[in-house]
PDB file of N, CA and C in Angstrom:
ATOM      1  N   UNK A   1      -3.740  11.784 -15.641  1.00  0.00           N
ATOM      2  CA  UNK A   1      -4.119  10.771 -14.690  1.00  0.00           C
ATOM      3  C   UNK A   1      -5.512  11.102 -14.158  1.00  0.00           C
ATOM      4  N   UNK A   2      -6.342   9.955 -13.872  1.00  0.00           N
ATOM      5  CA  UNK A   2      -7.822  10.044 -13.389  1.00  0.00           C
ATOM      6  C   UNK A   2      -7.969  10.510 -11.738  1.00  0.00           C
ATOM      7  N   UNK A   3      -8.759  10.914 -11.186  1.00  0.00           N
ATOM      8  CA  UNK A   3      -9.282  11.312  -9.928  1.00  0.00           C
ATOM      9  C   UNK A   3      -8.955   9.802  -9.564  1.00  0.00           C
ATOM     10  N   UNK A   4      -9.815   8.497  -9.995  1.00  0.00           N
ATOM     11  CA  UNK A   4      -9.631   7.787  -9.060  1.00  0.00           C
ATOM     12  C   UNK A   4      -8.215   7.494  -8.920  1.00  0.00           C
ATOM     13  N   UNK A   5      -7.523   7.090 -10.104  1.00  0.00           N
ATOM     14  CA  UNK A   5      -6.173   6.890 -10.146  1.00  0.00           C
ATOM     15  C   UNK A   5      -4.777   7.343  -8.818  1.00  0.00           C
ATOM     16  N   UNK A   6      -5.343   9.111  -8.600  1.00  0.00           N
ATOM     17  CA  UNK A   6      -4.788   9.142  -7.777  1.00  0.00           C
ATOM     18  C   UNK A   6      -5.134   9.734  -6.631  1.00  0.00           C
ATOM     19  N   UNK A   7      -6.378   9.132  -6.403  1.00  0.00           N
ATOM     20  CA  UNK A   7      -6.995   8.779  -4.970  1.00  0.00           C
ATOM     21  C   UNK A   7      -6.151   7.733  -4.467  1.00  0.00           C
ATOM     22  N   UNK A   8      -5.823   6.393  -5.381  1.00  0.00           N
ATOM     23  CA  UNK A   8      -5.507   4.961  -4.964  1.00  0.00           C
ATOM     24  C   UNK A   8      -3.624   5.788  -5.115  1.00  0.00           C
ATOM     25  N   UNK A   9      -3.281   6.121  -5.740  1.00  0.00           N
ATOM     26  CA  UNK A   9      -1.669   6.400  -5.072  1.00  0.00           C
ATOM     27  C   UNK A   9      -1.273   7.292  -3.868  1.00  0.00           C
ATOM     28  N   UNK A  10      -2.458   8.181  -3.486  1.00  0.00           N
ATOM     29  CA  UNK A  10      -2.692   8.936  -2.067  1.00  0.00           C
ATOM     30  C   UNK A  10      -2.404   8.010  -0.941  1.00  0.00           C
ATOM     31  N   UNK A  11      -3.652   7.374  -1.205  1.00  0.00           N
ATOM     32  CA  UNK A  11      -4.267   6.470  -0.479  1.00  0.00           C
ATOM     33  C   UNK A  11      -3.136   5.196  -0.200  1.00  0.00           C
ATOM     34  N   UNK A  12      -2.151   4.734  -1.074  1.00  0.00           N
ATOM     35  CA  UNK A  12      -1.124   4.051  -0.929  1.00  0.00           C
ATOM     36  C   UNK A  12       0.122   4.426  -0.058  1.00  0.00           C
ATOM     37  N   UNK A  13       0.615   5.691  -0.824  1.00  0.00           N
ATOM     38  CA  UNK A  13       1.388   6.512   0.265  1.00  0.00           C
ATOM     39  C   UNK A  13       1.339   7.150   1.432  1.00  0.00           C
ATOM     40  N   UNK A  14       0.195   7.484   1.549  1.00  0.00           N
ATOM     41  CA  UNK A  14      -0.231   7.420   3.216  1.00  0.00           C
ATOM     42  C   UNK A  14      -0.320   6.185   3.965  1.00  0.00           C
ATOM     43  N   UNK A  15      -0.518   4.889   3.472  1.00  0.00           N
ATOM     44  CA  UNK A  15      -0.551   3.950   3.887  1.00  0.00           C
ATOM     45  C   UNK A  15       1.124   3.405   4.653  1.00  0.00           C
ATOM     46  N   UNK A  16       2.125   4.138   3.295  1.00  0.00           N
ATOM     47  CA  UNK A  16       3.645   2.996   3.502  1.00  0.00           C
ATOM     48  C   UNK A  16       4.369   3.720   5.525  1.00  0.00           C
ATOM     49  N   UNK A  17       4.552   2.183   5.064  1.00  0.00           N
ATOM     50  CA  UNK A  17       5.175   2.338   6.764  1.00  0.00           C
ATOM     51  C   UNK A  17       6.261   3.923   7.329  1.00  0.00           C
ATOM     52  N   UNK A  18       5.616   3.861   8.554  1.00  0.00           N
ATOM     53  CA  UNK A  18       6.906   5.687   8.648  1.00  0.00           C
ATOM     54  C   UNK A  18       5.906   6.938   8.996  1.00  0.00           C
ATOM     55  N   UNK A  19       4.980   6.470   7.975  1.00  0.00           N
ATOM     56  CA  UNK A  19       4.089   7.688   7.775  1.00  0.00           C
ATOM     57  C   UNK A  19       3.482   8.481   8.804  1.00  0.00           C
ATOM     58  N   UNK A  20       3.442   7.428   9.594  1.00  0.00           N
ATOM     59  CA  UNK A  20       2.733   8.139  11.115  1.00  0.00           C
ATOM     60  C   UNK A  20       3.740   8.637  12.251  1.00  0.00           C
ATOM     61  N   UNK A  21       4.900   8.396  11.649  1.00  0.00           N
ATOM     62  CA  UNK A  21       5.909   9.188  12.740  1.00  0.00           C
ATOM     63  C   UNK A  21       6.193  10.196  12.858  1.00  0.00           C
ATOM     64  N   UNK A  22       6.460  10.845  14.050  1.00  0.00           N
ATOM     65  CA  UNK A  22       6.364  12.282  14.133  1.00  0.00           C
ATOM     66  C   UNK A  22       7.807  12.546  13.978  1.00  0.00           C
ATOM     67  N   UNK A  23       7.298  14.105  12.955  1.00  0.00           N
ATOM     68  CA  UNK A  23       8.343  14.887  12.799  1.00  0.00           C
ATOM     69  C   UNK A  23       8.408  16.372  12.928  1.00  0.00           C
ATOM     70  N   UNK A  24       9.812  16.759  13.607  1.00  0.00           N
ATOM     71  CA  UNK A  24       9.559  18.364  14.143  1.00  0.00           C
ATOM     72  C   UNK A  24      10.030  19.302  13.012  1.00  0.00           C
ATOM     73  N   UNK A  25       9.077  20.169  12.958  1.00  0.00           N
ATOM     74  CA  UNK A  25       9.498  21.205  11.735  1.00  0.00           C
ATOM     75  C   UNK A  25       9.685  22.401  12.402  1.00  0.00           C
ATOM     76  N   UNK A  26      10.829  23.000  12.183  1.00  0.00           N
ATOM     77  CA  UNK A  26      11.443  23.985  12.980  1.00  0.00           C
ATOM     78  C   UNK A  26      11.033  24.931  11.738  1.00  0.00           C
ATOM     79  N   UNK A  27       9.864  26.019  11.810  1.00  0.00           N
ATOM     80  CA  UNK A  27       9.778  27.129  10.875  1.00  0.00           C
ATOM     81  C   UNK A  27       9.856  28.340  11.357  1.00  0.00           C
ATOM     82  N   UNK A  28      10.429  29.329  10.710  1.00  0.00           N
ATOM     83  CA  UNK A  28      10.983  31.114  11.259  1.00  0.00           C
ATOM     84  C   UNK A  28       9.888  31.456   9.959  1.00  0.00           C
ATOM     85  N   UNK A  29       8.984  31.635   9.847  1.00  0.00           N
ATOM     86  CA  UNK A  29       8.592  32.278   8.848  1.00  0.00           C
ATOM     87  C   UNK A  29       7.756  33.740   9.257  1.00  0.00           C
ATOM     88  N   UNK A  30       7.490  34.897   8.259  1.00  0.00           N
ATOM     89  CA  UNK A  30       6.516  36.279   8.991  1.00  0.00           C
ATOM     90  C   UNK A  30       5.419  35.773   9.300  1.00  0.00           C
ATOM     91  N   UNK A  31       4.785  36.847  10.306  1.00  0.00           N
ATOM     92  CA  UNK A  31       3.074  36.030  10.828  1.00  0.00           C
ATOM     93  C   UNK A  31       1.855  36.335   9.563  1.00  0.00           C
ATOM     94  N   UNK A  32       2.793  37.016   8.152  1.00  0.00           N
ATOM     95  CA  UNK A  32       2.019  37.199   7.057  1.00  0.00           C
ATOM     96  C   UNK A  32       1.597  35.651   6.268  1.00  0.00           C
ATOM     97  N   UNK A  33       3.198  34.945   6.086  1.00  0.00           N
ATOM     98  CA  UNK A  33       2.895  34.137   5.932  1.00  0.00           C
ATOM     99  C   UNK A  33       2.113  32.720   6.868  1.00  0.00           C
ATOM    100  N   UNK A  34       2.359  33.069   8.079  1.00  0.00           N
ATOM    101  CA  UNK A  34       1.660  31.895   8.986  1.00  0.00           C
ATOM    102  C   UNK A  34      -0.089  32.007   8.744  1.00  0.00           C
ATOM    103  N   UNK A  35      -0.320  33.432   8.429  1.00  0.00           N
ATOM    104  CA  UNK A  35      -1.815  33.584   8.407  1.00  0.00           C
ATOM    105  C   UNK A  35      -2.046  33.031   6.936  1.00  0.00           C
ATOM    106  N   UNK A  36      -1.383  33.229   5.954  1.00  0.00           N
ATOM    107  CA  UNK A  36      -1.917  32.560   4.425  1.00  0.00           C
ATOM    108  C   UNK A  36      -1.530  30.916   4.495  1.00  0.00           C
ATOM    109  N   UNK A  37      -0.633  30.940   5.479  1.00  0.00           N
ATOM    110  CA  UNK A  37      -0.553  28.761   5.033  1.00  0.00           C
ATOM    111  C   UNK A  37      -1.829  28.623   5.839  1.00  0.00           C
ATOM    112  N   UNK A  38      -2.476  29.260   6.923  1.00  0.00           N
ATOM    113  CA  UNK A  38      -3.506  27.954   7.419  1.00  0.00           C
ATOM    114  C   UNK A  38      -4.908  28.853   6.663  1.00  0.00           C
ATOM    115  N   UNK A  39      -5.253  29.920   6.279  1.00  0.00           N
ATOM    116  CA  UNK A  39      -6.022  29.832   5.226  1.00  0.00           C
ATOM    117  C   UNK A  39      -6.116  28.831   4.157  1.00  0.00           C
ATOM    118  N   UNK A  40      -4.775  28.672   3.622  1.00  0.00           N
ATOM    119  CA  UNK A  40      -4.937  27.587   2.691  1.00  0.00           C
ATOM    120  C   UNK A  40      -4.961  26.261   2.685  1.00  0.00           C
ATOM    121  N   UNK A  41      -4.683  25.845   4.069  1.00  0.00           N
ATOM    122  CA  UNK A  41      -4.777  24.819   4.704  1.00  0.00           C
ATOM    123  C   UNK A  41      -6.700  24.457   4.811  1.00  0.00           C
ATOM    124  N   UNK A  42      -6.658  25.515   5.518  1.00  0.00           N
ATOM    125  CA  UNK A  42      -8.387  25.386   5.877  1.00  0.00           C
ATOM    126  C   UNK A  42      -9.465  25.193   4.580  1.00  0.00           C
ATOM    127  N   UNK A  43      -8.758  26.312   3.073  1.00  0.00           N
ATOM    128  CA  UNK A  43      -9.278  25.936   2.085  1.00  0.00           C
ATOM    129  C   UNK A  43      -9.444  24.646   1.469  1.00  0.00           C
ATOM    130  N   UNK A  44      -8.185  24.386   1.497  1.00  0.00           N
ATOM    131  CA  UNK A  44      -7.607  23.038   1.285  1.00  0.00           C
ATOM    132  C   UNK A  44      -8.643  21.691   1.665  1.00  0.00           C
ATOM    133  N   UNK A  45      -8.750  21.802   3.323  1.00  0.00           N
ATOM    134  CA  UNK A  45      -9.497  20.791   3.741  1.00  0.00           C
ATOM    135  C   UNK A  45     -11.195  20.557   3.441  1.00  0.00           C
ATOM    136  N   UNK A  46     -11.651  22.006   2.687  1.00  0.00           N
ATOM    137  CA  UNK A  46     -12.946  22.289   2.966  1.00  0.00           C
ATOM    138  C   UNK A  46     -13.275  21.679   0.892  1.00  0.00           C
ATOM    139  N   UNK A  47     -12.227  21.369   0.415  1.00  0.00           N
ATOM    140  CA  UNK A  47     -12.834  20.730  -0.761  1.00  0.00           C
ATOM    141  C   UNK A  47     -13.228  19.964  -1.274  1.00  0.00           C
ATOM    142  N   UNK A  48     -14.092  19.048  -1.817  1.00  0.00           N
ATOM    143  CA  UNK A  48     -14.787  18.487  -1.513  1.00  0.00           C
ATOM    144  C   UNK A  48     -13.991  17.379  -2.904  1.00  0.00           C
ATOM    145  N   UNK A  49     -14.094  16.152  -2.236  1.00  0.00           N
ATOM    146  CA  UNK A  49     -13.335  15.299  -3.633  1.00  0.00           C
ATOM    147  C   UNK A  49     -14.092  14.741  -4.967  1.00  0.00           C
ATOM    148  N   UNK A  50     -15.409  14.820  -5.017  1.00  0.00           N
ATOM    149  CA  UNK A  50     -16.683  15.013  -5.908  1.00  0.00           C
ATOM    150  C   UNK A  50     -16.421  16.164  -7.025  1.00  0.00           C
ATOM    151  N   UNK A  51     -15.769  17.196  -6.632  1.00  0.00           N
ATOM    152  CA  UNK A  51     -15.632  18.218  -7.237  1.00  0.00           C
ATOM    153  C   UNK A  51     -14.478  18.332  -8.623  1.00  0.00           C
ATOM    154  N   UNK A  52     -13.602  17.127  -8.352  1.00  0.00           N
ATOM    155  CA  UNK A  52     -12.443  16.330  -9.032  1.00  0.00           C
ATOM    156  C   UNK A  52     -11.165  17.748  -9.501  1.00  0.00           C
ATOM    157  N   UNK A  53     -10.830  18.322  -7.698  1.00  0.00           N
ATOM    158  CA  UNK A  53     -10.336  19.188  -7.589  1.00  0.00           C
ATOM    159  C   UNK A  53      -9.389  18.836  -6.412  1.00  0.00           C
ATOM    160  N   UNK A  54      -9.923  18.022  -5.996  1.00  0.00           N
ATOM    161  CA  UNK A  54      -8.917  17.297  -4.314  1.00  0.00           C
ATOM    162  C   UNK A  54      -8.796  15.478  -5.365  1.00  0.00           C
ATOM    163  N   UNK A  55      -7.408  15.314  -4.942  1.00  0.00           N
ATOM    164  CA  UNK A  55      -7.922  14.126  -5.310  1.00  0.00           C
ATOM    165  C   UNK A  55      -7.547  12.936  -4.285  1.00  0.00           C
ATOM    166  N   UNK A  56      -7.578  13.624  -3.254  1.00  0.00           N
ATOM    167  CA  UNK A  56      -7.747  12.688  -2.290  1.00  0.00           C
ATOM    168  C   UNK A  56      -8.225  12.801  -1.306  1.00  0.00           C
ATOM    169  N   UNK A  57      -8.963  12.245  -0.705  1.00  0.00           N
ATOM    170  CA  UNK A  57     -10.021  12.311   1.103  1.00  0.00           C
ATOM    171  C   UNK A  57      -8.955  12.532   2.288  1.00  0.00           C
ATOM    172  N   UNK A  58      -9.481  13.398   3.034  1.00  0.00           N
ATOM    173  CA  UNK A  58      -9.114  13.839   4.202  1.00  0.00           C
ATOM    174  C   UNK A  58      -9.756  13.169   5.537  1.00  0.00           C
ATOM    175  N   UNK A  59      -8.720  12.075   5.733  1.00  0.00           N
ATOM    176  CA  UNK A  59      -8.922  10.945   7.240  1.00  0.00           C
ATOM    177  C   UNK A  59     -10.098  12.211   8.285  1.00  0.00           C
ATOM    178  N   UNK A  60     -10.537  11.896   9.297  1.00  0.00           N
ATOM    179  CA  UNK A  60     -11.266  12.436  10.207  1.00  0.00           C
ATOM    180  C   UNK A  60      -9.704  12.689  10.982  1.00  0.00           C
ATOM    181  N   UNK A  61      -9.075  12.163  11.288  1.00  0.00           N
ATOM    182  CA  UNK A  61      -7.987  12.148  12.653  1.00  0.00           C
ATOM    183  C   UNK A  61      -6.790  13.243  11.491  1.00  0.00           C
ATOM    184  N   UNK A  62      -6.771  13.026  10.229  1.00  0.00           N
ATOM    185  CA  UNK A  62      -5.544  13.861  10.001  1.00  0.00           C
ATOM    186  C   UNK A  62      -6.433  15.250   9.705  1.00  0.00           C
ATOM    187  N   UNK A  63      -7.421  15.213   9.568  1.00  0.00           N
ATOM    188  CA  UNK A  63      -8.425  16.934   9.591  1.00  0.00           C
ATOM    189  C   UNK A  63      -8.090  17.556  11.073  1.00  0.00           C
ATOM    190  N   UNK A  64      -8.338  16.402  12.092  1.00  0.00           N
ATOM    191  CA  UNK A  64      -8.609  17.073  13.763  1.00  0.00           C
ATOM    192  C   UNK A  64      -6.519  17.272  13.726  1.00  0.00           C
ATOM    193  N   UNK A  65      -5.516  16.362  13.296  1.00  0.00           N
ATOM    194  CA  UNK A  65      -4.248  16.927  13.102  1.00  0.00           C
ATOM    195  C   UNK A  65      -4.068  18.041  12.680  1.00  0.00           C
ATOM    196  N   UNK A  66      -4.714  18.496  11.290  1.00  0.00           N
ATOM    197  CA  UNK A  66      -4.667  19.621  10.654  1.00  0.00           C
ATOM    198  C   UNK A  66      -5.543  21.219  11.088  1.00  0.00           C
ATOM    199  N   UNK A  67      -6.385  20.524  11.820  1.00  0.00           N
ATOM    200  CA  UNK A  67      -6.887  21.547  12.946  1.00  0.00           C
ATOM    201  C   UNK A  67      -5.754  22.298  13.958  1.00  0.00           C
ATOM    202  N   UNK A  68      -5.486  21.545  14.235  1.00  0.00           N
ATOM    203  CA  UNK A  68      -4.957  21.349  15.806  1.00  0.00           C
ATOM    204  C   UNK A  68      -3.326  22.236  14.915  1.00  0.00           C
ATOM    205  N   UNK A  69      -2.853  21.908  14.019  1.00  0.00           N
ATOM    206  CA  UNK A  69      -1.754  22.856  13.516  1.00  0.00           C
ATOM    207  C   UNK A  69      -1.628  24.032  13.239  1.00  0.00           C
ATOM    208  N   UNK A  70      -3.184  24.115  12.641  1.00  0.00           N
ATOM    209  CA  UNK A  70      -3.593  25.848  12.153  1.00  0.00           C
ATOM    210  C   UNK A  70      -3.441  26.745  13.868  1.00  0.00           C
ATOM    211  N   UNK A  71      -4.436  25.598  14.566  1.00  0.00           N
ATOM    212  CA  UNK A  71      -4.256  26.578  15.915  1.00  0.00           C
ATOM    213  C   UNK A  71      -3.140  26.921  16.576  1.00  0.00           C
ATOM    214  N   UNK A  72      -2.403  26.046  16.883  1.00  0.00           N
ATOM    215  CA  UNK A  72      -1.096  26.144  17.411  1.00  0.00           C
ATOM    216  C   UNK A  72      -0.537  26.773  16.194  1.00  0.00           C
ATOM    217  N   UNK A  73      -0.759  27.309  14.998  1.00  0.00           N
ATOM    218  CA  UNK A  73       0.775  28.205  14.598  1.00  0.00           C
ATOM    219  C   UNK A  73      -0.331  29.660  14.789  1.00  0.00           C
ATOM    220  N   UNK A  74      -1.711  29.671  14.772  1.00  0.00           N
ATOM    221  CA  UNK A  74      -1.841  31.026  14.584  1.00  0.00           C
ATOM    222  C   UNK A  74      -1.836  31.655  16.029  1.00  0.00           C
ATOM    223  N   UNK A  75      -1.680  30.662  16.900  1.00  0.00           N
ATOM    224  CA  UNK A  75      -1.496  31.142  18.826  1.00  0.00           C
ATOM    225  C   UNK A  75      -0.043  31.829  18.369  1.00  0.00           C
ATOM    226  N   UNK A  76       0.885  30.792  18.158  1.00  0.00           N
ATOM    227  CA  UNK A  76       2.361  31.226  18.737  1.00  0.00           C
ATOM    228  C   UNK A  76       2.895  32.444  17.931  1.00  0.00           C
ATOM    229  N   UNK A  77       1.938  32.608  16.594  1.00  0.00           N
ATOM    230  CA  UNK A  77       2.158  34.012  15.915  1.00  0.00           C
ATOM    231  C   UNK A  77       1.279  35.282  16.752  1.00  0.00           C
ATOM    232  N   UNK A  78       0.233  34.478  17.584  1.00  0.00           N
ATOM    233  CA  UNK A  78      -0.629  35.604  17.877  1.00  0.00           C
ATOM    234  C   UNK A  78      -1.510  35.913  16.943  1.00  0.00           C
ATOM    235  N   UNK A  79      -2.093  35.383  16.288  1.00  0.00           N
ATOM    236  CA  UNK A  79      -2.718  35.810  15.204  1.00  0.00           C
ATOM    237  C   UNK A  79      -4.275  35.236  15.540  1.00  0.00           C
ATOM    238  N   UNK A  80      -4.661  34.573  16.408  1.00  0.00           N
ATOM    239  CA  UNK A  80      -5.798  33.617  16.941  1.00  0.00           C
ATOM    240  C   UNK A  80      -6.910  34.768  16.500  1.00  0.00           C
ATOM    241  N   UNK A  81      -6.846  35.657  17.215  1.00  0.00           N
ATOM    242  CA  UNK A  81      -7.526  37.062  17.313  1.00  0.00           C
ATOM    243  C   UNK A  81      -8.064  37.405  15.807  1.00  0.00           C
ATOM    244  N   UNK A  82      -7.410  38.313  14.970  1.00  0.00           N
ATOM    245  CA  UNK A  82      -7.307  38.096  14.142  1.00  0.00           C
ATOM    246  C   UNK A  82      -7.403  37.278  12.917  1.00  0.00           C
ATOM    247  N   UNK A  83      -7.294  36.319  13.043  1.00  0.00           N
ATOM    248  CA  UNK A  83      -7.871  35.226  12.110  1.00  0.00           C
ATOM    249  C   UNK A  83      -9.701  34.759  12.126  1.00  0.00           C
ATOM    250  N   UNK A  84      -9.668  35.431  13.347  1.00  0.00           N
ATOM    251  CA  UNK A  84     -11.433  35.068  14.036  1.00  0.00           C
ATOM    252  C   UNK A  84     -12.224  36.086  13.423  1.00  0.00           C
ATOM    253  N   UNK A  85     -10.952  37.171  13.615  1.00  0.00           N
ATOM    254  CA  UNK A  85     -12.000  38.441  13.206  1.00  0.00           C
ATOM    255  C   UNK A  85     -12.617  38.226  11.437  1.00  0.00           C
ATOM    256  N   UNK A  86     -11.658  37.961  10.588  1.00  0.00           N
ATOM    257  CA  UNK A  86     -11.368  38.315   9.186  1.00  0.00           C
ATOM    258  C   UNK A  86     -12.423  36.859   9.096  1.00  0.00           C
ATOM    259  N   UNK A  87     -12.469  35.911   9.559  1.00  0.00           N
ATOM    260  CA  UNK A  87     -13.467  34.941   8.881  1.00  0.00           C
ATOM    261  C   UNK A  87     -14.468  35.191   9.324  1.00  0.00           C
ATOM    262  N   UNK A  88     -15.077  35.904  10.439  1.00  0.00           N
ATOM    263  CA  UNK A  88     -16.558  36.887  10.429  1.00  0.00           C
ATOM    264  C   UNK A  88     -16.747  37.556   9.300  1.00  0.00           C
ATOM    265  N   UNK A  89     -16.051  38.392   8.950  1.00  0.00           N
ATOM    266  CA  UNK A  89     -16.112  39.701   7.678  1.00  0.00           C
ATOM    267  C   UNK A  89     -16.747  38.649   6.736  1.00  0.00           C
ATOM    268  N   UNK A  90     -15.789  37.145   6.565  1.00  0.00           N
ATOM    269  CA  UNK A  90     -15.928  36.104   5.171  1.00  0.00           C
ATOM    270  C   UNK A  90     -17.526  35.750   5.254  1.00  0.00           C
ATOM    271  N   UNK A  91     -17.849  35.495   6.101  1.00  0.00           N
ATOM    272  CA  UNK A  91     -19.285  35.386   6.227  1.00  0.00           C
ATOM    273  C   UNK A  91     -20.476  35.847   5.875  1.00  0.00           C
TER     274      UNK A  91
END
């Protein structure tokens, strides 16, 4: 299947009704793994869809959502600290 191809089925299913309702995800996971999902989260968001590696665009409001998740799980792990430090080093 083509990049654009499934840009337009992204782009559809984010569209169908529901989609914007909130839902609570109750996760127990280690703060090993809380620190590698929003790395990969953050990777995730930082790719660029030109690159025909994402194949779909990231809304402005579901990026500032996807912000706003990384922070709140790496607070309630405690990991805020830490996560600040290690993406200095990345630099």
């Amino acid at each position: 299947m083509t990049i654009p191809s499934l840009e337009t089925i992204y782009d559809t299913l984010l569209a169908v009704p529901g989609m914007h309702d909130t839902v609570k995800i109750d996760l127990k996971i280690p703060r090993k793994t809380v620190l590698l999902l929003t790395e990969v989260i953050t990777l995730g968001m930082e790719q660029k869809s030109e690159s025909g590696k994402n194949p779909f665009r990231i809304s402005k409001e579901s990026e500032e959502e996807l912000n706003i998740i990384i922070a709140d799980s790496l607070e309630k792990a405690g990991l805020t600290t830490l996560s600040s430090k290690l993406k200095e080093l990345s630099i």
